[in-house]
C-alpha atoms as a PDB file:
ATOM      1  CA  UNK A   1     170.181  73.461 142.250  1.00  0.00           C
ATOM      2  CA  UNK A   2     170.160  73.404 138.260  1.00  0.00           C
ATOM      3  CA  UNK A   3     172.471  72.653 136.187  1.00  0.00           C
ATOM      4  CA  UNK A   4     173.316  76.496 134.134  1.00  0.00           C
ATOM      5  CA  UNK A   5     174.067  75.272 130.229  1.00  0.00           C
ATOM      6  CA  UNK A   6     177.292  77.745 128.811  1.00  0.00           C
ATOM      7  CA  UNK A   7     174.582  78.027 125.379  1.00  0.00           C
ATOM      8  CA  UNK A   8     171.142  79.015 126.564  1.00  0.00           C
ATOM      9  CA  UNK A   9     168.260  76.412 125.378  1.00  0.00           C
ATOM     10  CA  UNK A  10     168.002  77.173 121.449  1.00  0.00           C
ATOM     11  CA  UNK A  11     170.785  79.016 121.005  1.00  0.00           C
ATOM     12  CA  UNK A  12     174.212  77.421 118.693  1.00  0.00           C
ATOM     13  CA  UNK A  13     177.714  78.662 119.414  1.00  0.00           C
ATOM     14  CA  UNK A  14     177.403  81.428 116.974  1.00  0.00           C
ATOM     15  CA  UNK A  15     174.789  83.636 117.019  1.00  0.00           C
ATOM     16  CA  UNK A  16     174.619  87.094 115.143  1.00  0.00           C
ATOM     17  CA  UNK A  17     173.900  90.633 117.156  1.00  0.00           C
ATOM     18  CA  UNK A  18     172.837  93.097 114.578  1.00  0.00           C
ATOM     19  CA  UNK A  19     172.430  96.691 115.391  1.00  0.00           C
ATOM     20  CA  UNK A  20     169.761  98.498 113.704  1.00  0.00           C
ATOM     21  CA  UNK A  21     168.341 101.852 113.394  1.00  0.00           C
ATOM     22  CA  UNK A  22     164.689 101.454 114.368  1.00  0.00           C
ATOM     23  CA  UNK A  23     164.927  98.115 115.389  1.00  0.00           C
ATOM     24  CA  UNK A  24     161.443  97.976 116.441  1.00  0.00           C
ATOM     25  CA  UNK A  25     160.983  98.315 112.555  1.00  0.00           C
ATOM     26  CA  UNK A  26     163.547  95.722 111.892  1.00  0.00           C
ATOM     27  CA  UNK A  27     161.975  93.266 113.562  1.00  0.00           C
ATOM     28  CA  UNK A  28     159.136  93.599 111.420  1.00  0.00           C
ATOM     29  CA  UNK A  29     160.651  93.212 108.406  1.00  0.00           C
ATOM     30  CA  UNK A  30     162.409  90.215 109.609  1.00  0.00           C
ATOM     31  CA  UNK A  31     159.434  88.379 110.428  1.00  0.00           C
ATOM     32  CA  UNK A  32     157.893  89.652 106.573  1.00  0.00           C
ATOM     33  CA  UNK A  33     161.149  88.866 105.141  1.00  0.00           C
ATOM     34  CA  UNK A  34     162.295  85.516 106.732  1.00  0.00           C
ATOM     35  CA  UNK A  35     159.409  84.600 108.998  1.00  0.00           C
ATOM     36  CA  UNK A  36     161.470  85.066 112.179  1.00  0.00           C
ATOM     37  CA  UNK A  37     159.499  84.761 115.416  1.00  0.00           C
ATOM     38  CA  UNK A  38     160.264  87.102 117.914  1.00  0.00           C
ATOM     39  CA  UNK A  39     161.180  85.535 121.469  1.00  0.00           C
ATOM     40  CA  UNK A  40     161.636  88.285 123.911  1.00  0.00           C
ATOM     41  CA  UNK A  41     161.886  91.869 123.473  1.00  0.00           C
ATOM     42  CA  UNK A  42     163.557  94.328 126.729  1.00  0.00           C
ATOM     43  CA  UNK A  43     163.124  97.991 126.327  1.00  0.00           C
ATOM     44  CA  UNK A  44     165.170 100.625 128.490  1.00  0.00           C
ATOM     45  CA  UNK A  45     164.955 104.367 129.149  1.00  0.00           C
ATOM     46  CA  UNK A  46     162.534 105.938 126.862  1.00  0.00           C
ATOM     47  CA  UNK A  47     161.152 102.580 125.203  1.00  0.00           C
ATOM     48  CA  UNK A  48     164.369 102.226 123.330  1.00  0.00           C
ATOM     49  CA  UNK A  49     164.757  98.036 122.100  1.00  0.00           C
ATOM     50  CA  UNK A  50     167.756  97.088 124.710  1.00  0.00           C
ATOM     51  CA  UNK A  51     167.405  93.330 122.925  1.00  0.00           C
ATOM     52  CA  UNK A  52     165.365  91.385 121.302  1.00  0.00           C
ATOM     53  CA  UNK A  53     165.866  87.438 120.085  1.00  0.00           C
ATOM     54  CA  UNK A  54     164.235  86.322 117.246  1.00  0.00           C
ATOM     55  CA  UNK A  55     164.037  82.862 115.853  1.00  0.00           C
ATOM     56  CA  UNK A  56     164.709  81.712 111.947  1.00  0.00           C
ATOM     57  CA  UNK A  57     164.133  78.531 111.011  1.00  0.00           C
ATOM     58  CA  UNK A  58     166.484  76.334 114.009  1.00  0.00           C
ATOM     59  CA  UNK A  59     168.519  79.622 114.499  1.00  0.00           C
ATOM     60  CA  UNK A  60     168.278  82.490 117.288  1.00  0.00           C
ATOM     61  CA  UNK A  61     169.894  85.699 116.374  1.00  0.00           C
ATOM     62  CA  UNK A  62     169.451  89.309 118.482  1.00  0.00           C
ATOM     63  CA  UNK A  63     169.225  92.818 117.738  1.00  0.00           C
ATOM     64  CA  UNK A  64     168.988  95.808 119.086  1.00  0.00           C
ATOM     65  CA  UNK A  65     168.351  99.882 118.507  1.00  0.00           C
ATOM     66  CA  UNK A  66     171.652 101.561 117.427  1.00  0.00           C
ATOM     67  CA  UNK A  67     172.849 103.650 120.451  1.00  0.00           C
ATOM     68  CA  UNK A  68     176.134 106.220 119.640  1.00  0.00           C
ATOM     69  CA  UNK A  69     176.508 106.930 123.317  1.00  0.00           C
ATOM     70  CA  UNK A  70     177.449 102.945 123.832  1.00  0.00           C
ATOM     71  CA  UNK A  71     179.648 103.263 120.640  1.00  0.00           C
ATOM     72  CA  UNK A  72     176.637 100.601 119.261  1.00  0.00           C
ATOM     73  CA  UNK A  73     176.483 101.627 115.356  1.00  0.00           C
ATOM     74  CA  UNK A  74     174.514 100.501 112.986  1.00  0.00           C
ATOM     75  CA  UNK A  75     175.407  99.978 109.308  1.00  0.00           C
ATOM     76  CA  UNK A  76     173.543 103.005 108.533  1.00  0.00           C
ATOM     77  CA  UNK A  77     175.843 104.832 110.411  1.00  0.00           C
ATOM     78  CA  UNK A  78     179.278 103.229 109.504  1.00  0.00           C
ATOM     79  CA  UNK A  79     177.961 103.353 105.896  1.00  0.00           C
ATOM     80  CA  UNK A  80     178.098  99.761 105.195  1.00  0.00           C
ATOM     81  CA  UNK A  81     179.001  96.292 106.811  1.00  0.00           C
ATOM     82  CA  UNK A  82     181.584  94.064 105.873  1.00  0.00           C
ATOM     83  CA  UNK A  83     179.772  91.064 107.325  1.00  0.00           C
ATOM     84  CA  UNK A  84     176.879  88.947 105.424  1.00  0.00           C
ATOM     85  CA  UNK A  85     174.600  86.298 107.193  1.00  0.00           C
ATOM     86  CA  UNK A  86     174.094  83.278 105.091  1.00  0.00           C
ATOM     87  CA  UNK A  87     170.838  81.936 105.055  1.00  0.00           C
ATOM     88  CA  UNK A  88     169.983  78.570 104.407  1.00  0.00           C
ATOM     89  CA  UNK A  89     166.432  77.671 103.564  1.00  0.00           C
ATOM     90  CA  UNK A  90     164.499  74.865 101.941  1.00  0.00           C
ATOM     91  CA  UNK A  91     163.636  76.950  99.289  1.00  0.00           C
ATOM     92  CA  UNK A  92     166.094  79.759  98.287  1.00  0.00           C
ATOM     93  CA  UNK A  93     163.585  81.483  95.265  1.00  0.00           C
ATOM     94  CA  UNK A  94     160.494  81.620  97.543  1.00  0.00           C
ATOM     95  CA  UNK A  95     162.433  83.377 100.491  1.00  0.00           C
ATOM     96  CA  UNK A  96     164.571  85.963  98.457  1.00  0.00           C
ATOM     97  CA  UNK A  97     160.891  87.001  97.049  1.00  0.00           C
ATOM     98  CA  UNK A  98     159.735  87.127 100.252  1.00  0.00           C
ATOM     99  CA  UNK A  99     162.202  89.711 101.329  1.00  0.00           C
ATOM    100  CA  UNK A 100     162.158  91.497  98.098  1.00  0.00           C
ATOM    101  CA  UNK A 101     158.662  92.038  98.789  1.00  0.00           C
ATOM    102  CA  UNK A 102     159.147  93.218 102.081  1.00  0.00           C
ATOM    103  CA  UNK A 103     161.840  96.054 100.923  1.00  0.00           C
ATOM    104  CA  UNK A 104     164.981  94.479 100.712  1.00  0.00           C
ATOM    105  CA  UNK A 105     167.107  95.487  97.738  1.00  0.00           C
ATOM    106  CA  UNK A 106     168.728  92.829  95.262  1.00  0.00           C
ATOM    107  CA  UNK A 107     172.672  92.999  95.927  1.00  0.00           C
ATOM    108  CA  UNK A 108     173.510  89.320  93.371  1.00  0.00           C
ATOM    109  CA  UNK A 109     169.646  87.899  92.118  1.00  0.00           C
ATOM    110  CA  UNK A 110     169.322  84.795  92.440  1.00  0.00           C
ATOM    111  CA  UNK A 111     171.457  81.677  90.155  1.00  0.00           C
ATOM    112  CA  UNK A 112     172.855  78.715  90.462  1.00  0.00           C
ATOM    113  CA  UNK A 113     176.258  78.636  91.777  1.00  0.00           C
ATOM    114  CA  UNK A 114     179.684  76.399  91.130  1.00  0.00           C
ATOM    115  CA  UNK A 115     179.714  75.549  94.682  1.00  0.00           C
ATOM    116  CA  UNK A 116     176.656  73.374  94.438  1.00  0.00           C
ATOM    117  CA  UNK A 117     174.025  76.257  95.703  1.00  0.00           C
ATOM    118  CA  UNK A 118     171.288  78.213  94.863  1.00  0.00           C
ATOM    119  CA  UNK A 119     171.991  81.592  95.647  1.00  0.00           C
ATOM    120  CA  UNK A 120     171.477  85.454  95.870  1.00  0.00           C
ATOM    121  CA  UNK A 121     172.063  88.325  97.962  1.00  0.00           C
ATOM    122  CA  UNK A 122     169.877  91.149  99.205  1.00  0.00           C
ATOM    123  CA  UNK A 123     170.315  94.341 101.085  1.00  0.00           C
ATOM    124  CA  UNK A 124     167.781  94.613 104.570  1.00  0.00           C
ATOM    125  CA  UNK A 125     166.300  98.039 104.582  1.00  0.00           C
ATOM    126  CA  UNK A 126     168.587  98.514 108.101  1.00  0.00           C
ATOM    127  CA  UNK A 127     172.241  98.190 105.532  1.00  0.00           C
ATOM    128  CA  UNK A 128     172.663  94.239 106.574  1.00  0.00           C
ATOM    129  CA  UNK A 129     173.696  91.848 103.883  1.00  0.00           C
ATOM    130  CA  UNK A 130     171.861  88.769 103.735  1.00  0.00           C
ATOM    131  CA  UNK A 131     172.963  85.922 101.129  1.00  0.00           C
ATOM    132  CA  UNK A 132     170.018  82.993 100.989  1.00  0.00           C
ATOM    133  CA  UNK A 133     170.685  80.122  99.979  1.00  0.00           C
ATOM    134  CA  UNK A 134     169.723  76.443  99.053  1.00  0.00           C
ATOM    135  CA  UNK A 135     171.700  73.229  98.398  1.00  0.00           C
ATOM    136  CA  UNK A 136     171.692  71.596  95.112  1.00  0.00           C
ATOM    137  CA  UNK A 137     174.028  69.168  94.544  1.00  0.00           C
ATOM    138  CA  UNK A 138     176.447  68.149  97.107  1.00  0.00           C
ATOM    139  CA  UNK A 139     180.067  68.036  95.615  1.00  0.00           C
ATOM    140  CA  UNK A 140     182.941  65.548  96.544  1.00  0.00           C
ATOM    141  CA  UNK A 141     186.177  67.884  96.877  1.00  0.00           C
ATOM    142  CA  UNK A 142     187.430  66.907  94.068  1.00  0.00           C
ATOM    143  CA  UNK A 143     184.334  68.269  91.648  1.00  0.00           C
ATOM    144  CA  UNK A 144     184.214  71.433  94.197  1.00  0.00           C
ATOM    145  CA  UNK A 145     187.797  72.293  92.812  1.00  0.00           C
ATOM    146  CA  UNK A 146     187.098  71.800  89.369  1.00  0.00           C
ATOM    147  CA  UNK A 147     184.320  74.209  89.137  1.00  0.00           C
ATOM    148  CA  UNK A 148     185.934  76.448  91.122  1.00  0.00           C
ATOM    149  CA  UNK A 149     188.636  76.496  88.862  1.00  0.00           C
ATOM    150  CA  UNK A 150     186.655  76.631  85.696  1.00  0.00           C
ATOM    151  CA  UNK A 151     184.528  79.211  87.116  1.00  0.00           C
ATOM    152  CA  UNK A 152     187.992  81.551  87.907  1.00  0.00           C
ATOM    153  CA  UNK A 153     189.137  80.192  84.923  1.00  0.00           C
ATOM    154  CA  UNK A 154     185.761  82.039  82.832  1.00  0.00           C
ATOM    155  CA  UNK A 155     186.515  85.260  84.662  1.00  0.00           C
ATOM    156  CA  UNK A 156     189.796  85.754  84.204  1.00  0.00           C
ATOM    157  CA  UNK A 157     189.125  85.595  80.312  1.00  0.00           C
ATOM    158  CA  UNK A 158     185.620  87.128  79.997  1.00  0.00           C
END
């Protein structure tokens, strides 16, 4: 008998679940936007997207079509998400273009950021928050809480 692994085969411990109103749609974007590569795809009653798993970069995340009766919203319907999937990518400029171009919406554009990144966030047609990122310089702790603190520092008096 096999051995049964507790994370499937290309999975990581955490793995987003977005719900999405016309996923079917969503999953298009996401492979414009990010390049994901869908996986698997189950339909139920009527065609509706039960699940699908999609692969970016070295990461699987799922989604599936919003569904009120199974108390499933999507951000669409809650107005807004509180949660934000960070993105890292090799290049931070060409991706955030990428989904730009696809019909995400700019949220922060792009810059470079005290924490050693370079960074922006966008707005998926579907209401999900997606910052993408790329690492610039890697800081020792020490630098990390100096620009922090010059960086709060600027706010407070700007």
């Amino acid at each position: 008998m096999a051995i049964v692994r507790g994370v499937p085969d290309g999975f990581h411990t955490l793995s987003p679940y977005l719900i999405c109103k016309d996923a079917t749609r969503a999953i298009e974007f996401y492979k414009r936007a990010f390049g994901a590569t869908e996986l698997s795809r189950t339909t139920g009653p009527g065609g509706t997207l039960m699940n699908a798993q999609l692969r970016i970069g070295n990461s699987i995340f799922m989604l599936m079509e919003e569904n009120l009766e199974w108390k499933a919203r999507s951000p669409q319907s809650l107005n807004g998400s509180p949660v934000s999937i960070h993105l890292y990518v090799a290049d931070a400029d060409k991706v955030f273009g990428q989904a730009v171009a696809a019909g995400a919406s700019v949220k922060m554009p792009m810059d470079d950021m005290f924490w050693g990144d370079r960074y922006g966030s966008i707005s998926d047609p579907f209401g999900h928050s997606w910052d993408i990122a790329t690492r610039i310089t890697d800081l020792t702790e020490a630098e990390a809480k100096l620009a922090s603190d010059e960086f709060f520092s600027k706010m407070q008096h700007a």
